[in-house]
N, C-alpha and C. Protein backbone atom coordinates (compact mmCIF):
# COMPACT_ATOMS: atom_id res chain seq x y z
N UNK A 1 -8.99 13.89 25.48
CA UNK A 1 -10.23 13.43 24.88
C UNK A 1 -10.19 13.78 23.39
N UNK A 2 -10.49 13.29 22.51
CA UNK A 2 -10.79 13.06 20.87
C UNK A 2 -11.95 14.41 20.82
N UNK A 3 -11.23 15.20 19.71
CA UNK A 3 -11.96 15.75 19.07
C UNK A 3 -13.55 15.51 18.86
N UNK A 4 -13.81 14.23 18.16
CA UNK A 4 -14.75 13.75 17.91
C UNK A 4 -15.80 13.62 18.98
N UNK A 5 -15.35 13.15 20.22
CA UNK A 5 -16.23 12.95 21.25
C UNK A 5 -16.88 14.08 21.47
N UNK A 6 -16.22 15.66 21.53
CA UNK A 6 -16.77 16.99 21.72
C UNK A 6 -18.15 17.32 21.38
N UNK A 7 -18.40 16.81 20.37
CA UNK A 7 -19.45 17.26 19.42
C UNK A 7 -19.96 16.25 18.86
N UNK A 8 -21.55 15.97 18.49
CA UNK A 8 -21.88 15.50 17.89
C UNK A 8 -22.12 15.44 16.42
N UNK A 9 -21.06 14.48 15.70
CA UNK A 9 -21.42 14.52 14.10
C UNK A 9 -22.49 14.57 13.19
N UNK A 10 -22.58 15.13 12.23
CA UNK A 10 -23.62 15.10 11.14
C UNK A 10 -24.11 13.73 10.73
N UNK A 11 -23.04 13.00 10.28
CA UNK A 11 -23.78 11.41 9.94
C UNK A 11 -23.51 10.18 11.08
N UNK A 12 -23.79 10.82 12.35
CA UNK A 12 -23.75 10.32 13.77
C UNK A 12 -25.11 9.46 13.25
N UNK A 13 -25.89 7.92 13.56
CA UNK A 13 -26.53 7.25 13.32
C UNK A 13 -26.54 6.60 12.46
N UNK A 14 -25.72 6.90 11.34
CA UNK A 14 -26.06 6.52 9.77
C UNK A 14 -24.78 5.46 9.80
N UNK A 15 -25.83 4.07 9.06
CA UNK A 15 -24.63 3.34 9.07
C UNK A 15 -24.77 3.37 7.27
N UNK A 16 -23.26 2.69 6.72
CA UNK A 16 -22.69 2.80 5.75
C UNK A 16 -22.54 1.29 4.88
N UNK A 17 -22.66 0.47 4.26
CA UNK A 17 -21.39 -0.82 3.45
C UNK A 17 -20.76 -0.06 2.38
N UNK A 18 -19.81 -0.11 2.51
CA UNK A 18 -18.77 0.50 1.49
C UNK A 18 -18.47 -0.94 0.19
N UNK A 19 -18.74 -0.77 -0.55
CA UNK A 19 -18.23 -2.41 -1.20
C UNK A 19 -17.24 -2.08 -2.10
N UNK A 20 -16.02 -2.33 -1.72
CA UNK A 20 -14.89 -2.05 -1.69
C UNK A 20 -14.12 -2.04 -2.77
N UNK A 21 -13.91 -1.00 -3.68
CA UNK A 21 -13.09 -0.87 -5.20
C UNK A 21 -12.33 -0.26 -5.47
N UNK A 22 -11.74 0.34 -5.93
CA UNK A 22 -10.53 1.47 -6.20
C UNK A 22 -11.34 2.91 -6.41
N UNK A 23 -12.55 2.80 -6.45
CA UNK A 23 -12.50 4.61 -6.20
C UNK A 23 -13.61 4.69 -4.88
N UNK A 24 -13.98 3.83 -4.24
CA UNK A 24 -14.86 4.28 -3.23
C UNK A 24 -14.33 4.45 -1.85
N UNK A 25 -12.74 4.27 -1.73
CA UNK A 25 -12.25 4.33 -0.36
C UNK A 25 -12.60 5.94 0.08
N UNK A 26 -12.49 6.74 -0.78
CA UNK A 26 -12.21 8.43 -0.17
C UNK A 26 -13.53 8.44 0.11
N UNK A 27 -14.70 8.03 -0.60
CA UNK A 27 -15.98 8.36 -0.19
C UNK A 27 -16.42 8.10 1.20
N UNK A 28 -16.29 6.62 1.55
CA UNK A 28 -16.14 6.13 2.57
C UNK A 28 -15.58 7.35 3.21
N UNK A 29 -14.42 7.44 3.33
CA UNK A 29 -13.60 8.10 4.26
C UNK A 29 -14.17 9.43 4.75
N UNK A 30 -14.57 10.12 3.88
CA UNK A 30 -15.50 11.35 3.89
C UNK A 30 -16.88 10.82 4.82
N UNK A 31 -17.21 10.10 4.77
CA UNK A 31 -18.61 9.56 5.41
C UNK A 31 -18.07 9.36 7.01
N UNK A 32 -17.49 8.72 7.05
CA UNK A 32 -16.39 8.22 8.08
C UNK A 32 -16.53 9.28 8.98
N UNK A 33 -15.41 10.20 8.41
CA UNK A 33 -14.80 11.45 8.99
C UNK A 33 -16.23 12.64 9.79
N UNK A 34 -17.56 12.30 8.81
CA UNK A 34 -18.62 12.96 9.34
C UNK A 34 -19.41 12.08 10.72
N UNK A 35 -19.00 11.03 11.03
CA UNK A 35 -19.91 10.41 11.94
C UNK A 35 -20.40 9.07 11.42
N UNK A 36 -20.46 8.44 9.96
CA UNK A 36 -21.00 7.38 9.86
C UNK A 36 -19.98 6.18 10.23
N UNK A 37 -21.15 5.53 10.60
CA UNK A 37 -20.61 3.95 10.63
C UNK A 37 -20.11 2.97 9.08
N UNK A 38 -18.69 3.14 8.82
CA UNK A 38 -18.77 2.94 7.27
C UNK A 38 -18.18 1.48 7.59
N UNK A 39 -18.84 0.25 6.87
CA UNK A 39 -18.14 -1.06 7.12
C UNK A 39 -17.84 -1.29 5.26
N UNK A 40 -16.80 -1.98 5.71
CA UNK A 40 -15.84 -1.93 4.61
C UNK A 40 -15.51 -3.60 4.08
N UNK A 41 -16.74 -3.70 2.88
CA UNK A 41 -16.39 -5.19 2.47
C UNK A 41 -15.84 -5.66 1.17
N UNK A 42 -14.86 -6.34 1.38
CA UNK A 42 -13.90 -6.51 0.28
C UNK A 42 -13.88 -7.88 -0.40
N UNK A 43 -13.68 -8.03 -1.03
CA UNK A 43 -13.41 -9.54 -2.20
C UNK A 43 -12.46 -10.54 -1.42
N UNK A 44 -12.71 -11.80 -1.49
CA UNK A 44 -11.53 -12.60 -0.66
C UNK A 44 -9.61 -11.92 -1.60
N UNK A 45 -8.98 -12.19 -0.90
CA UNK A 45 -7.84 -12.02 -1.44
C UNK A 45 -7.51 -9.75 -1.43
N UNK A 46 -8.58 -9.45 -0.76
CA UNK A 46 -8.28 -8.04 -0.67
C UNK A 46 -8.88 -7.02 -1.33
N UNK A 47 -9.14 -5.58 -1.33
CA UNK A 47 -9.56 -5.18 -2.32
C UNK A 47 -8.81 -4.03 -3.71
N UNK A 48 -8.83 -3.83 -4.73
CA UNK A 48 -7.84 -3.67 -5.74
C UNK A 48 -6.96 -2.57 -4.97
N UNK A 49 -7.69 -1.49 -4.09
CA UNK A 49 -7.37 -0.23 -3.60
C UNK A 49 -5.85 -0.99 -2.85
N UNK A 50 -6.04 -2.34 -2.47
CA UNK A 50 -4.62 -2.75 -1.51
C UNK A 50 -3.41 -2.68 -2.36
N UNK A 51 -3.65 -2.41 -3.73
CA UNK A 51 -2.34 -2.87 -4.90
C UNK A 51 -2.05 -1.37 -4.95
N UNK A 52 -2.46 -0.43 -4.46
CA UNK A 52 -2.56 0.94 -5.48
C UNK A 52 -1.22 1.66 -4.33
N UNK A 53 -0.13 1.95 -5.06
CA UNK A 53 0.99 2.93 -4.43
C UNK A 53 0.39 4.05 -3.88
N UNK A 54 1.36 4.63 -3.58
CA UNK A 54 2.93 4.54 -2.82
C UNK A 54 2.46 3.37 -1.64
N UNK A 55 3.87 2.91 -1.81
CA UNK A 55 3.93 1.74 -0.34
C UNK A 55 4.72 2.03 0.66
N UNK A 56 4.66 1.62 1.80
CA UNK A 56 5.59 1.85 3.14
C UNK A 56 6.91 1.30 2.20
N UNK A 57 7.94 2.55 2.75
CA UNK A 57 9.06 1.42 2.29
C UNK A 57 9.05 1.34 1.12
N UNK A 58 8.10 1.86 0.00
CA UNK A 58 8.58 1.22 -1.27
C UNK A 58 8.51 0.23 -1.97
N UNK A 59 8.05 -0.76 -0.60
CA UNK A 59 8.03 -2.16 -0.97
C UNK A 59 6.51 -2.61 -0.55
N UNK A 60 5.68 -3.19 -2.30
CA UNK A 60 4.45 -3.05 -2.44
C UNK A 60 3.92 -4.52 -1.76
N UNK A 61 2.87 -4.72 -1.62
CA UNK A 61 2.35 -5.93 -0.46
C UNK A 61 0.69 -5.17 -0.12
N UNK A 62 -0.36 -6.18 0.03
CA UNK A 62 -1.32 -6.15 0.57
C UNK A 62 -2.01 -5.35 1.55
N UNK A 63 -1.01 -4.95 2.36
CA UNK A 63 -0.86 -4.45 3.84
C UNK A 63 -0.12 -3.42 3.58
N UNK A 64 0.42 -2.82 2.84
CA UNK A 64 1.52 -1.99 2.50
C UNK A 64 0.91 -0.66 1.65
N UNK A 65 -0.13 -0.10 1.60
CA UNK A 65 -0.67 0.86 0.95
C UNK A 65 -0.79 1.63 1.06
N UNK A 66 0.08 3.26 1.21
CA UNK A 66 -0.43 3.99 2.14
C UNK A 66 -1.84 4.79 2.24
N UNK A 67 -2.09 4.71 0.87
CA UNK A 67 -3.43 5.15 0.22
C UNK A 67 -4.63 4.00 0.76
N UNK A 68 -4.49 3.12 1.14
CA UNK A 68 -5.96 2.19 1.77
C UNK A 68 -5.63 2.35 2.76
N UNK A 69 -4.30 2.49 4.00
CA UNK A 69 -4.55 2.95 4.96
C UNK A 69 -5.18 4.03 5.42
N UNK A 70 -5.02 5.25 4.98
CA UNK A 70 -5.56 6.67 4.97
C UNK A 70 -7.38 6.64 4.58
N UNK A 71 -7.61 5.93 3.59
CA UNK A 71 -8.70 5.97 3.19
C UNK A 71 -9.86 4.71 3.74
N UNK A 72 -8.78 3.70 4.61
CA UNK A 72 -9.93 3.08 5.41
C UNK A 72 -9.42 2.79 6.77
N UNK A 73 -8.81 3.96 7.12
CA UNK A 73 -8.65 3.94 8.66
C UNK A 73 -10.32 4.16 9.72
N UNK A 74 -10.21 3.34 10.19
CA UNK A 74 -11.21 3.84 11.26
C UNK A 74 -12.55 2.70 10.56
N UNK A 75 -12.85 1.81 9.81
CA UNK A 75 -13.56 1.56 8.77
C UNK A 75 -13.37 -0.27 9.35
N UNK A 76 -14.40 -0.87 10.25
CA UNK A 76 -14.45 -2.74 10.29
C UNK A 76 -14.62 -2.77 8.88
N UNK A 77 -14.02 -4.28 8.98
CA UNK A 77 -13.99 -4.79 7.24
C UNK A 77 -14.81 -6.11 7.50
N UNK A 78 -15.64 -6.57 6.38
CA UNK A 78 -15.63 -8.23 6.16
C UNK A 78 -15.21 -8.66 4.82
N UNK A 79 -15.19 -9.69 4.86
CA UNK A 79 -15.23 -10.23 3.50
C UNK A 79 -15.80 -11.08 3.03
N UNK A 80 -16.40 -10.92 1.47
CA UNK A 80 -17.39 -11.44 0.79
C UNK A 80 -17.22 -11.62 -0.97
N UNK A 81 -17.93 -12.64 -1.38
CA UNK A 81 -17.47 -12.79 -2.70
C UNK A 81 -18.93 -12.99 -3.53
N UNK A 82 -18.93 -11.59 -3.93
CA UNK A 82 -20.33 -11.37 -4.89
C UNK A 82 -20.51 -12.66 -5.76
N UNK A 83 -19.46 -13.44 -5.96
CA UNK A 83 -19.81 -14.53 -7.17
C UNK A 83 -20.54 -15.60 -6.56
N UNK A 84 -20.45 -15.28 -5.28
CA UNK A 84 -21.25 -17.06 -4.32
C UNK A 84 -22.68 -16.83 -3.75
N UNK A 85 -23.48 -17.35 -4.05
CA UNK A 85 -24.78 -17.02 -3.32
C UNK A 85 -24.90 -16.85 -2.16
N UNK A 86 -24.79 -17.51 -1.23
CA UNK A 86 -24.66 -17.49 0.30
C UNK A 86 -23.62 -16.39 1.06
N UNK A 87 -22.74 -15.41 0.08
CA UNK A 87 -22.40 -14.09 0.29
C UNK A 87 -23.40 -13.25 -0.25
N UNK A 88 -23.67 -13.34 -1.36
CA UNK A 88 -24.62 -12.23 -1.84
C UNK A 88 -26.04 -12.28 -1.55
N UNK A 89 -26.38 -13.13 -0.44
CA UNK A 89 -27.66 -13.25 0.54
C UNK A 89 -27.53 -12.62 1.70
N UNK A 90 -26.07 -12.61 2.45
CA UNK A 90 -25.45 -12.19 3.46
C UNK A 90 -25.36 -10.59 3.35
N UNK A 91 -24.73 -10.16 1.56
CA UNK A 91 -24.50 -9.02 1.98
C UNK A 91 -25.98 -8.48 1.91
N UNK A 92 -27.09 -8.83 0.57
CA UNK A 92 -28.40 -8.29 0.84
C UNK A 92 -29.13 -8.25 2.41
N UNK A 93 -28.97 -9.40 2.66
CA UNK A 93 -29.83 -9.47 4.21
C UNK A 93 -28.93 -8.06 5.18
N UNK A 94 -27.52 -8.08 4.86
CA UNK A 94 -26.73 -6.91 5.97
C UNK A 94 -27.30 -5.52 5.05
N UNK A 95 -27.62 -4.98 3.84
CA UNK A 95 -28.17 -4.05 3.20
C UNK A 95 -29.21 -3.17 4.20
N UNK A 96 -30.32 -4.63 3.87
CA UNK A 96 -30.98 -3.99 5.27
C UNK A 96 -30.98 -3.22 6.33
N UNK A 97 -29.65 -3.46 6.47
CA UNK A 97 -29.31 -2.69 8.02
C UNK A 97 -28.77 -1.43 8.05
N UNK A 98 -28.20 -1.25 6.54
CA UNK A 98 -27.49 0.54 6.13
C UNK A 98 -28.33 1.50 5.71
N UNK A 99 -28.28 2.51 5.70
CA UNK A 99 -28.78 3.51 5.04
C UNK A 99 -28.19 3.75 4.03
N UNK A 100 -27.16 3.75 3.79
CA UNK A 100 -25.99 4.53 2.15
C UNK A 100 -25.41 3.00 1.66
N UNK A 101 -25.30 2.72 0.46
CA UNK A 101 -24.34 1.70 -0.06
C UNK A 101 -23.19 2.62 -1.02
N UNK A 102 -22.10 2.25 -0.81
CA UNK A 102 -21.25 3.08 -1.56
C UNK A 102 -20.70 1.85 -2.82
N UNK A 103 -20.66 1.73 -4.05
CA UNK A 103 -19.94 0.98 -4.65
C UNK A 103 -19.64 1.74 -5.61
N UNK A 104 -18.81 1.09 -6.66
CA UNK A 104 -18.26 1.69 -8.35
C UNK A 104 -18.24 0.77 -9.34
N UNK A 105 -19.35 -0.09 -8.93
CA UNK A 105 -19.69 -0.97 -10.07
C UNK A 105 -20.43 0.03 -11.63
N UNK A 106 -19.84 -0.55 -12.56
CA UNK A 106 -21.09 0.04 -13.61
C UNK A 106 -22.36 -0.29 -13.57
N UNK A 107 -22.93 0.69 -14.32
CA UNK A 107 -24.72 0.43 -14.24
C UNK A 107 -25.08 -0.58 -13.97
N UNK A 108 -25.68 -1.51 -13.47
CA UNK A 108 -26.23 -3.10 -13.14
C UNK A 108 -25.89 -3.85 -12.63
N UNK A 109 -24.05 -3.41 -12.80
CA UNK A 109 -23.45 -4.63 -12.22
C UNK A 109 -23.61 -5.14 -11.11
N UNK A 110 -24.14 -4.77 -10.33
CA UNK A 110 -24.60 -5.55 -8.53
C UNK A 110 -26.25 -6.33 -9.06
N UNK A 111 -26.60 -5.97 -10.49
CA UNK A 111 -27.90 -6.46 -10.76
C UNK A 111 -27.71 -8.19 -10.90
């Protein structure tokens, strides 16, 4: 049996959207690791964290990260493209449903 099952976590209930950039995977992951429900939504074409080394092998690719594996293991993903309305209705209307938003936009930028 999993560790996890033993005991009940601290952010056991709490759900999460992670909106997905090069410094919010560890946060996530930390949230994660306590019990939350962290969903993990990324830009079509991936999110930058997929480019960031070391790679399996050496050999860099999308899928190949060992650093976005580690940091969004355990983490459903969707994907969404802040530039289209009918995503950024989708992700507001799913907002609703989290308690924490994690992003690393500058000041406004989700404004």
């Amino acid at each position: 049996m999993s560790d996890r099952l033993l005991y009940r976590q601290p952010l056991s209930g709490i759900r999460v959207l992670e909106l997905s950039g090069r410094w919010t995977g560890f946060c996530g992951r930390l949230l994660c690791d306590l019990g939350a429900e962290v969903i993990l939504a990324e830009p079509p074409g991936g999110s930058v964290a997929r480019r960031a080394g070391p790679f399996l092998s050496d050999k860099p690719g999308p899928d190949r990260s060992l650093s976005f594996w580690y940091e969004n293991d355990g983490k459903p993903g969707i994907t969404v493209d802040i530039g289209v309305l009918s995503d950024r209705e989708r992700i507001h209307q799913f907002v609703q449903s989290c308690d924490i938003v994690v992003e690393s936009c500058t000041p406004g930028g989700l404004a």
